[in-house]
N, C-alpha and C. Protein backbone atom coordinates (compact mmCIF):
# COMPACT_ATOMS: atom_id res chain seq x y z
N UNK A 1 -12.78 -11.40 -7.01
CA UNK A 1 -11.37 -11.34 -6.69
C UNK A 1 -11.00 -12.30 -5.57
N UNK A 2 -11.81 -12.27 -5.00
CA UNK A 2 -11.70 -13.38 -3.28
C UNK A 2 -11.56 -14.67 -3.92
N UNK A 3 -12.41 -15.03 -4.67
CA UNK A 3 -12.47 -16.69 -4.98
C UNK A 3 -11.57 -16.79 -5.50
N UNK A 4 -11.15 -15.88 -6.70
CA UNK A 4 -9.93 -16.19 -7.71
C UNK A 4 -8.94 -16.51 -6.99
N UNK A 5 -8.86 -16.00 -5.72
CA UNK A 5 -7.99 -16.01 -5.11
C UNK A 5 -7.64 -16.74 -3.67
N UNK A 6 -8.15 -18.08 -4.06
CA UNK A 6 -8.67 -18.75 -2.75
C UNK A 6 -8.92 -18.41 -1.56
N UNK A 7 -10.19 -16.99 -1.79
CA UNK A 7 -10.14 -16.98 -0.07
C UNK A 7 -11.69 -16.93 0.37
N UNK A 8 -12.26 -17.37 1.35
CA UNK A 8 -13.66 -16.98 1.15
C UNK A 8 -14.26 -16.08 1.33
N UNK A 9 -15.29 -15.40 0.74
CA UNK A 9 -15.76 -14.05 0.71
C UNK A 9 -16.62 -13.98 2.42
N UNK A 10 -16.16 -12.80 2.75
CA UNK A 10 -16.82 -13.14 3.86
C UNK A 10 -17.21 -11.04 3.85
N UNK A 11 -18.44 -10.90 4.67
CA UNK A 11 -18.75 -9.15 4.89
C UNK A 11 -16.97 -8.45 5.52
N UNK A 12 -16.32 -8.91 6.18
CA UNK A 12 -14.93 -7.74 6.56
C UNK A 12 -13.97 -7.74 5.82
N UNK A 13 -13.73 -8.94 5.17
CA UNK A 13 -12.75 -9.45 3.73
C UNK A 13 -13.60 -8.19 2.84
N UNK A 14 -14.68 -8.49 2.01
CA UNK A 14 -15.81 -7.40 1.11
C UNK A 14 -14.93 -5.83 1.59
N UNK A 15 -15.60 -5.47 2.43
CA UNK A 15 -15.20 -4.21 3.70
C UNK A 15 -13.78 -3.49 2.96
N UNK A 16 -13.10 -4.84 3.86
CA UNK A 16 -11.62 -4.13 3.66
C UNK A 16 -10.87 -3.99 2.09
N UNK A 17 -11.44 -4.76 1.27
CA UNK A 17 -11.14 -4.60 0.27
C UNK A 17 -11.35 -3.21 -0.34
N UNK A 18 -12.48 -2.92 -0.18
CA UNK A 18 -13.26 -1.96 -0.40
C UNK A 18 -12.72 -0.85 -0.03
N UNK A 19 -12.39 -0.30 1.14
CA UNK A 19 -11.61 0.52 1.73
C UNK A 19 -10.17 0.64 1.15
N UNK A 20 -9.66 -0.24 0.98
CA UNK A 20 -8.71 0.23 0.39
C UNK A 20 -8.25 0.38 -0.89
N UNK A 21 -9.25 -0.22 -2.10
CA UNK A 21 -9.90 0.70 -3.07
C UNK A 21 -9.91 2.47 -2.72
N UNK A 22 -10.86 2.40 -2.17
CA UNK A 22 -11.16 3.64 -1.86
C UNK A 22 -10.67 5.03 -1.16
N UNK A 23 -9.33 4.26 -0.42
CA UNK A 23 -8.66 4.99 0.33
C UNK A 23 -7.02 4.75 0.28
N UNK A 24 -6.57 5.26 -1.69
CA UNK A 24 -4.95 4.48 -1.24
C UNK A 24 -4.17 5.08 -0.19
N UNK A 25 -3.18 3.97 0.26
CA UNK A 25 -2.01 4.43 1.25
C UNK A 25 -2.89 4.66 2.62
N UNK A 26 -3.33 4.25 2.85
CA UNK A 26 -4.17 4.47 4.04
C UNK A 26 -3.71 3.49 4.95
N UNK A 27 -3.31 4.08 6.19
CA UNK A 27 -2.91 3.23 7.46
C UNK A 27 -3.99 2.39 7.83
N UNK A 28 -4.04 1.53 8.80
CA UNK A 28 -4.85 0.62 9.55
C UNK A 28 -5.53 1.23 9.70
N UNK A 29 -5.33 2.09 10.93
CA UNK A 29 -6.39 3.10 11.85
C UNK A 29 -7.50 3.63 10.67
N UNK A 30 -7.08 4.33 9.44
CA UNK A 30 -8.13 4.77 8.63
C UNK A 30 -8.95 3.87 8.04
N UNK A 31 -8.37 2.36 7.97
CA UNK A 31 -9.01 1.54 6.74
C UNK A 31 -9.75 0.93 8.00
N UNK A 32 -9.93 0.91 9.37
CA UNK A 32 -10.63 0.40 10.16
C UNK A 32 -12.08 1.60 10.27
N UNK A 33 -11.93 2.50 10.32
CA UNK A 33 -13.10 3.81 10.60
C UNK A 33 -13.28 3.55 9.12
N UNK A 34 -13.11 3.61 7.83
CA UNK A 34 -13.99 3.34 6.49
C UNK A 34 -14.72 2.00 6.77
N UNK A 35 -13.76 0.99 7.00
CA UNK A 35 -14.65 -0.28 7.18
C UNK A 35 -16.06 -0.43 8.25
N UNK A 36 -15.82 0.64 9.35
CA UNK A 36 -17.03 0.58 10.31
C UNK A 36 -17.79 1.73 10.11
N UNK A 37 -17.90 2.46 8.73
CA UNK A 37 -18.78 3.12 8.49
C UNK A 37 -19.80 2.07 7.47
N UNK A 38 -18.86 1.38 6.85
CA UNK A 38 -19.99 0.53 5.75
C UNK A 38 -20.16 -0.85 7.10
N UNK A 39 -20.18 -1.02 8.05
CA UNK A 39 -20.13 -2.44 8.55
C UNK A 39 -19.51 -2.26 10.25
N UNK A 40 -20.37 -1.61 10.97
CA UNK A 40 -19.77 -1.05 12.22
C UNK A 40 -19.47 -2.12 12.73
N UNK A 41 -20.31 -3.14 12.80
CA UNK A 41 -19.77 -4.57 13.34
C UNK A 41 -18.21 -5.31 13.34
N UNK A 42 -18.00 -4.89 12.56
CA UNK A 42 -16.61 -5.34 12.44
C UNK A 42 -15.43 -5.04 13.25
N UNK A 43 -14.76 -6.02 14.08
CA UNK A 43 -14.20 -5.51 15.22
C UNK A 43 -12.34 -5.14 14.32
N UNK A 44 -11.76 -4.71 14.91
CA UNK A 44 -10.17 -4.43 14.88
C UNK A 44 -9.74 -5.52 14.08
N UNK A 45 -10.01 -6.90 15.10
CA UNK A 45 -9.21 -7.96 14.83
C UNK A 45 -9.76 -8.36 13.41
N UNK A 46 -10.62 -8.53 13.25
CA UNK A 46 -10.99 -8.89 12.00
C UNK A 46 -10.49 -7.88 10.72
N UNK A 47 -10.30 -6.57 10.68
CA UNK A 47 -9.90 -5.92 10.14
C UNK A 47 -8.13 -6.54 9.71
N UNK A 48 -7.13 -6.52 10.90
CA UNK A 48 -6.21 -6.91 10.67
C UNK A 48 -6.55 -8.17 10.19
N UNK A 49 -6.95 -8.76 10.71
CA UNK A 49 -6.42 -10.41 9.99
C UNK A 49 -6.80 -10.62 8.04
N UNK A 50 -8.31 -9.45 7.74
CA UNK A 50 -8.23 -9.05 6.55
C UNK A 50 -7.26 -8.90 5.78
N UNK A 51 -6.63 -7.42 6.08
CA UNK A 51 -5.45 -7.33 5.54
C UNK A 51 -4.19 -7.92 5.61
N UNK A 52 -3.89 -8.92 6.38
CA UNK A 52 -3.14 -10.09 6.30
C UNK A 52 -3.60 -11.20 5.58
N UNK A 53 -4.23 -11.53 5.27
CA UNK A 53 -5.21 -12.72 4.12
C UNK A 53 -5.22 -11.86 2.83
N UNK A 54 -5.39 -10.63 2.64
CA UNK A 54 -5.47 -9.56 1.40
C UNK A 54 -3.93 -9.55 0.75
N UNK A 55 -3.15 -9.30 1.54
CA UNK A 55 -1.76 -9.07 1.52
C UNK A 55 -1.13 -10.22 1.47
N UNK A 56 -1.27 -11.32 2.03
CA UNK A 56 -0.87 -12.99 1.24
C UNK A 56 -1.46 -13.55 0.26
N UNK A 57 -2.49 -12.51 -0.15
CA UNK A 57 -3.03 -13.56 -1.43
C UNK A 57 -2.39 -12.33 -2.98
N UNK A 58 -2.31 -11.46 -1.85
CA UNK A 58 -1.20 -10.05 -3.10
C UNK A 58 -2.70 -9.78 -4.02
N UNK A 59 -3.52 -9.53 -3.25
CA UNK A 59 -4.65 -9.06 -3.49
C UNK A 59 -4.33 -7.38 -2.90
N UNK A 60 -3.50 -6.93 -1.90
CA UNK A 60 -3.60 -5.72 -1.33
C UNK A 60 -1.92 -5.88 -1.37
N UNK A 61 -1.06 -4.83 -1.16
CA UNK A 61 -0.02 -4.42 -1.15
C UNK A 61 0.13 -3.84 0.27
N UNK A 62 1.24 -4.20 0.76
CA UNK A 62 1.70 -3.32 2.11
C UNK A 62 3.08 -2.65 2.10
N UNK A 63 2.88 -1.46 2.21
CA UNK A 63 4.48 -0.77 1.90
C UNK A 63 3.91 -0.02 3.37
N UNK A 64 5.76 0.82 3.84
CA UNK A 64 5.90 1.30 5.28
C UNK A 64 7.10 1.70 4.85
N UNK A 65 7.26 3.17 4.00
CA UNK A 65 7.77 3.74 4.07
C UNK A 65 9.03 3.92 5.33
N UNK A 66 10.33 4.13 5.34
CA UNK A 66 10.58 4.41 6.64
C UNK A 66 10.57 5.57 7.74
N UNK A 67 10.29 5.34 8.49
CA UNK A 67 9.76 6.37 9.78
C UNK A 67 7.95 6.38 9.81
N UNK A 68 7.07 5.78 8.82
CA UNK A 68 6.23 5.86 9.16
C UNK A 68 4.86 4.15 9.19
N UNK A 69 3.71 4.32 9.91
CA UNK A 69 3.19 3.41 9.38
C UNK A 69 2.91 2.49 8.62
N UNK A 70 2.55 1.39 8.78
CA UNK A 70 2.06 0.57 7.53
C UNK A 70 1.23 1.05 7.17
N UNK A 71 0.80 1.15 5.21
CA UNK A 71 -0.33 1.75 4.59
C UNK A 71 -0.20 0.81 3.76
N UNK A 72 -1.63 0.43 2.91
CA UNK A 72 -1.97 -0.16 2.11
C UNK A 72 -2.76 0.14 0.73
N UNK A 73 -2.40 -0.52 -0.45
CA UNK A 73 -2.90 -0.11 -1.74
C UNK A 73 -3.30 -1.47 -2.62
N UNK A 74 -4.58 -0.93 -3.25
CA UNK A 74 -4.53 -2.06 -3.82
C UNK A 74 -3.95 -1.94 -5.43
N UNK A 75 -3.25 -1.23 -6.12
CA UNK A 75 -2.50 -1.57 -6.64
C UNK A 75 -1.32 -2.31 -7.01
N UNK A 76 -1.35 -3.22 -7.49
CA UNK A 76 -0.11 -4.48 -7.19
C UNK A 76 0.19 -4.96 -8.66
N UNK A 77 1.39 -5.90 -8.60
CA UNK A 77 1.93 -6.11 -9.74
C UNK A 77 2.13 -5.35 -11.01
N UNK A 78 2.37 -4.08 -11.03
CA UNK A 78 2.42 -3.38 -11.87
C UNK A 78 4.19 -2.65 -11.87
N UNK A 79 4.73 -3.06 -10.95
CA UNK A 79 6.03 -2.44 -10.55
C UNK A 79 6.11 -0.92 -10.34
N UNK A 80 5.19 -0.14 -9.43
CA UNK A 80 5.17 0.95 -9.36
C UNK A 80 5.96 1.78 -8.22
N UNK A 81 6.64 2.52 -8.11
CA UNK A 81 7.28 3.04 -6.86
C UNK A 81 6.33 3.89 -5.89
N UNK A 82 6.79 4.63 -5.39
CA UNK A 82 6.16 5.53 -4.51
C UNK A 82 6.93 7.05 -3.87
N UNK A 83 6.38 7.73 -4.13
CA UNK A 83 7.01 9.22 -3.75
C UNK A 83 6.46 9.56 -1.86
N UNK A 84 6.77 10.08 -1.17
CA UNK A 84 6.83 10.82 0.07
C UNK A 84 6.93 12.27 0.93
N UNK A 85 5.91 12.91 1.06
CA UNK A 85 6.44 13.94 1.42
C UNK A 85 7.38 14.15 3.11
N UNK A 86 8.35 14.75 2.81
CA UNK A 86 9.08 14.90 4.32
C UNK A 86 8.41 15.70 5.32
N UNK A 87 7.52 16.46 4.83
CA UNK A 87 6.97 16.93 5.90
C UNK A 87 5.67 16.77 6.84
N UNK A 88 4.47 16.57 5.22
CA UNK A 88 3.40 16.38 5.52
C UNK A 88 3.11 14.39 6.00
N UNK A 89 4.15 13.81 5.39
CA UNK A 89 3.89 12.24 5.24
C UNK A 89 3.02 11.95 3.88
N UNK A 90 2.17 12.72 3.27
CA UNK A 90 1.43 11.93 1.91
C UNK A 90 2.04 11.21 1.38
N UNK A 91 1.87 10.55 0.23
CA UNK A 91 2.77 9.59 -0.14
C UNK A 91 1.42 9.13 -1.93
N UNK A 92 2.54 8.77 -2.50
CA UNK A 92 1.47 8.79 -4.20
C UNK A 92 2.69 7.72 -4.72
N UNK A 93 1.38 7.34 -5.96
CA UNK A 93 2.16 6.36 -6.91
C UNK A 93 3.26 7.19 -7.60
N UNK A 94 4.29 6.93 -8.45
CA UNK A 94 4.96 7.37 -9.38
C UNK A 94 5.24 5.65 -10.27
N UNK A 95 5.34 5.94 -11.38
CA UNK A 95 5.48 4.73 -12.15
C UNK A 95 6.55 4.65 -12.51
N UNK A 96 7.24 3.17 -12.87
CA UNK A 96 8.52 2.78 -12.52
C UNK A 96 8.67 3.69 -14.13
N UNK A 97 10.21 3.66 -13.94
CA UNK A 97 10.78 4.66 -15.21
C UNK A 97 11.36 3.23 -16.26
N UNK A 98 11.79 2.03 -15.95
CA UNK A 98 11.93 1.32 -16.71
C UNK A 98 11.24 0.64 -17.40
N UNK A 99 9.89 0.33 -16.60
CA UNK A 99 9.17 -0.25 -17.12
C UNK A 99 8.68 -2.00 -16.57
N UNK A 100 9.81 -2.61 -16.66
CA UNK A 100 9.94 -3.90 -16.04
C UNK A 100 10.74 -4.27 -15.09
N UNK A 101 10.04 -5.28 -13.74
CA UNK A 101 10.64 -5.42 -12.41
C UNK A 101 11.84 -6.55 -13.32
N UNK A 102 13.25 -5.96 -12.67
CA UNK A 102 13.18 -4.95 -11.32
C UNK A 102 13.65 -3.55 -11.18
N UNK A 103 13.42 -3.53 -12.28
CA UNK A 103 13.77 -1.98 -12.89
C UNK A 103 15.22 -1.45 -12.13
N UNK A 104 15.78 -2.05 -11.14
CA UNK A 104 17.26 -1.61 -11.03
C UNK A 104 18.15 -3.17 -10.59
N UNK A 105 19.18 -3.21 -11.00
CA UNK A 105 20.12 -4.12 -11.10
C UNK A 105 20.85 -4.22 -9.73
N UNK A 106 20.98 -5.10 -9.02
CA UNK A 106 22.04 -4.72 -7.44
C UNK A 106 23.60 -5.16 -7.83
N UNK A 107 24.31 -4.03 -7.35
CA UNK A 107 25.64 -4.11 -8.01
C UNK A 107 26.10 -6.01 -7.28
N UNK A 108 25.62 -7.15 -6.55
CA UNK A 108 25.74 -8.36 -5.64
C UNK A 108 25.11 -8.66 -5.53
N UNK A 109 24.02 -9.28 -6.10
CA UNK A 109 22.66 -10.12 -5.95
C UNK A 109 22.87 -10.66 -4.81
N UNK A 110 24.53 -11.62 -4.66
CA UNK A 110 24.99 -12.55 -3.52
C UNK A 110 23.74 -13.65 -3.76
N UNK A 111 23.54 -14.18 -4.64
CA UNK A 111 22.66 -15.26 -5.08
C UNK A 111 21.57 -15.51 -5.46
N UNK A 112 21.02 -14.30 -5.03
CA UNK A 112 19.36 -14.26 -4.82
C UNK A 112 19.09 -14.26 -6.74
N UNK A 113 17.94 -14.55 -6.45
CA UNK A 113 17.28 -14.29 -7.45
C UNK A 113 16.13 -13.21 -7.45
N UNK A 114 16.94 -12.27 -8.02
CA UNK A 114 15.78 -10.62 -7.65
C UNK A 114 14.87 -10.51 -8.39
N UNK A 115 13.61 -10.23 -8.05
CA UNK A 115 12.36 -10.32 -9.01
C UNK A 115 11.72 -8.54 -8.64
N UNK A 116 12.20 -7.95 -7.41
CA UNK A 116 11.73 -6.75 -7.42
C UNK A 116 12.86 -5.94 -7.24
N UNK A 117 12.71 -4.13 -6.91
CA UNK A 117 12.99 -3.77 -6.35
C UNK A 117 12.32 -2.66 -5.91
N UNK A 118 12.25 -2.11 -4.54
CA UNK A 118 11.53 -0.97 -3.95
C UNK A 118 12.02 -0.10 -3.72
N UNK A 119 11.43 0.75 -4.36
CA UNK A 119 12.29 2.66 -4.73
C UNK A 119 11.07 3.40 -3.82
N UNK A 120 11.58 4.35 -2.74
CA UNK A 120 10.81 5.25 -2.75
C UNK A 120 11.28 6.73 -2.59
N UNK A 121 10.84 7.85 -3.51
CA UNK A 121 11.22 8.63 -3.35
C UNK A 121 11.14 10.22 -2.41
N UNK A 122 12.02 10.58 -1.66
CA UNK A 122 11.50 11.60 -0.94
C UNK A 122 11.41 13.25 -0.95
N UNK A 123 10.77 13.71 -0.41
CA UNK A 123 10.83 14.96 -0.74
C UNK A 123 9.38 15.76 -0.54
N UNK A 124 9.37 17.22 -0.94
CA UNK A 124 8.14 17.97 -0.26
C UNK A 124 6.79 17.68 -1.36
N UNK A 125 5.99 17.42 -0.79
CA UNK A 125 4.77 17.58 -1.88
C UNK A 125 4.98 18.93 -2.08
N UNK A 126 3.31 18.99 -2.82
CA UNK A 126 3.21 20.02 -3.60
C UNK A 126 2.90 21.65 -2.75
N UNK A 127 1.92 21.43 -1.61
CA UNK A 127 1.42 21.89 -0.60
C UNK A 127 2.39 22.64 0.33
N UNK A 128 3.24 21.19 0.38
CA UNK A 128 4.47 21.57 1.63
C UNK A 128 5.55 22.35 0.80
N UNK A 129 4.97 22.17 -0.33
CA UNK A 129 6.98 22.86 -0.92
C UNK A 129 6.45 24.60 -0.87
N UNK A 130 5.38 24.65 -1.31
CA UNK A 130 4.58 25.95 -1.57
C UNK A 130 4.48 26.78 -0.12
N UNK A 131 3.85 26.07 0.57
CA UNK A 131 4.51 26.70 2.09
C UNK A 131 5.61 27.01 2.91
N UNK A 132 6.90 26.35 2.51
CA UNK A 132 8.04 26.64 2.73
C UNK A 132 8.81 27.21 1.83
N UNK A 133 8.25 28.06 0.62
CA UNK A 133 8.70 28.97 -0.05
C UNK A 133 8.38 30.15 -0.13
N UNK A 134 7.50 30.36 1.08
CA UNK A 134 6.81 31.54 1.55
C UNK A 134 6.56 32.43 3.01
């Protein structure tokens, strides 16, 4: 995936990829403690600058919900939204209902040429709704 993607494979590039495979929606802070369990060596900075080289090559996705952290997935190009819980913060795929980006129309483009759009939806998970109905 690295080469395809002009970047060079290097052990914290490997790492972070990996991690966030393994850990969707996962903030920094978490994808840094996965990465220094497989590779303790690996300092912070290298971590970020990963996921900035991951995330310009649209090898990794960065969404930031509002009110909370940046989290990262490596699911991409598929036009998928994202659901939120209000209480707990989790957060999960949901798949776009149209099908093809940009799955909603803006009543004023005002010129642009729109190729996406980002839906996210809010509300209680499953956990949190079950606890506040009791």
């Amino acid at each position: 995936m690295l080469r395809e993607a002009d970047l060079r494979v290097t052990r914290p590039r490997v790492a972070v990829l990996g991690a966030v495979y393994a850990h969707p929606h996962a903030d920094t802070h978490s994808i840094i403690r996965a990465v220094r369990l497989r590779e303790p060596e690996v300092s912070h900075q290298a971590v970020y600058d990963s996921l900035h080289a991951l995330t310009a090559a649209r090898l990794v996705r960065r969404i930031q919900p509002s009110g909370s952290v940046a989290r990262y997935e490596s699911r991409v190009g598929d036009n998928h939204h994202h659901v939120v819980c209000r209480s707990c913060g989790a957060v999960a795929d949901v798949d776009c209902a149209v099908g093809e980006a940009p799955c909603m129309t803006a009543s004023d483009g005002r010129g642009y040429a729109i190729d996406e759009a980002e839906v996210i939806y809010w509300g209680l998970c499953p956990g949190c709704s079950t606890d506040n109905s009791s």
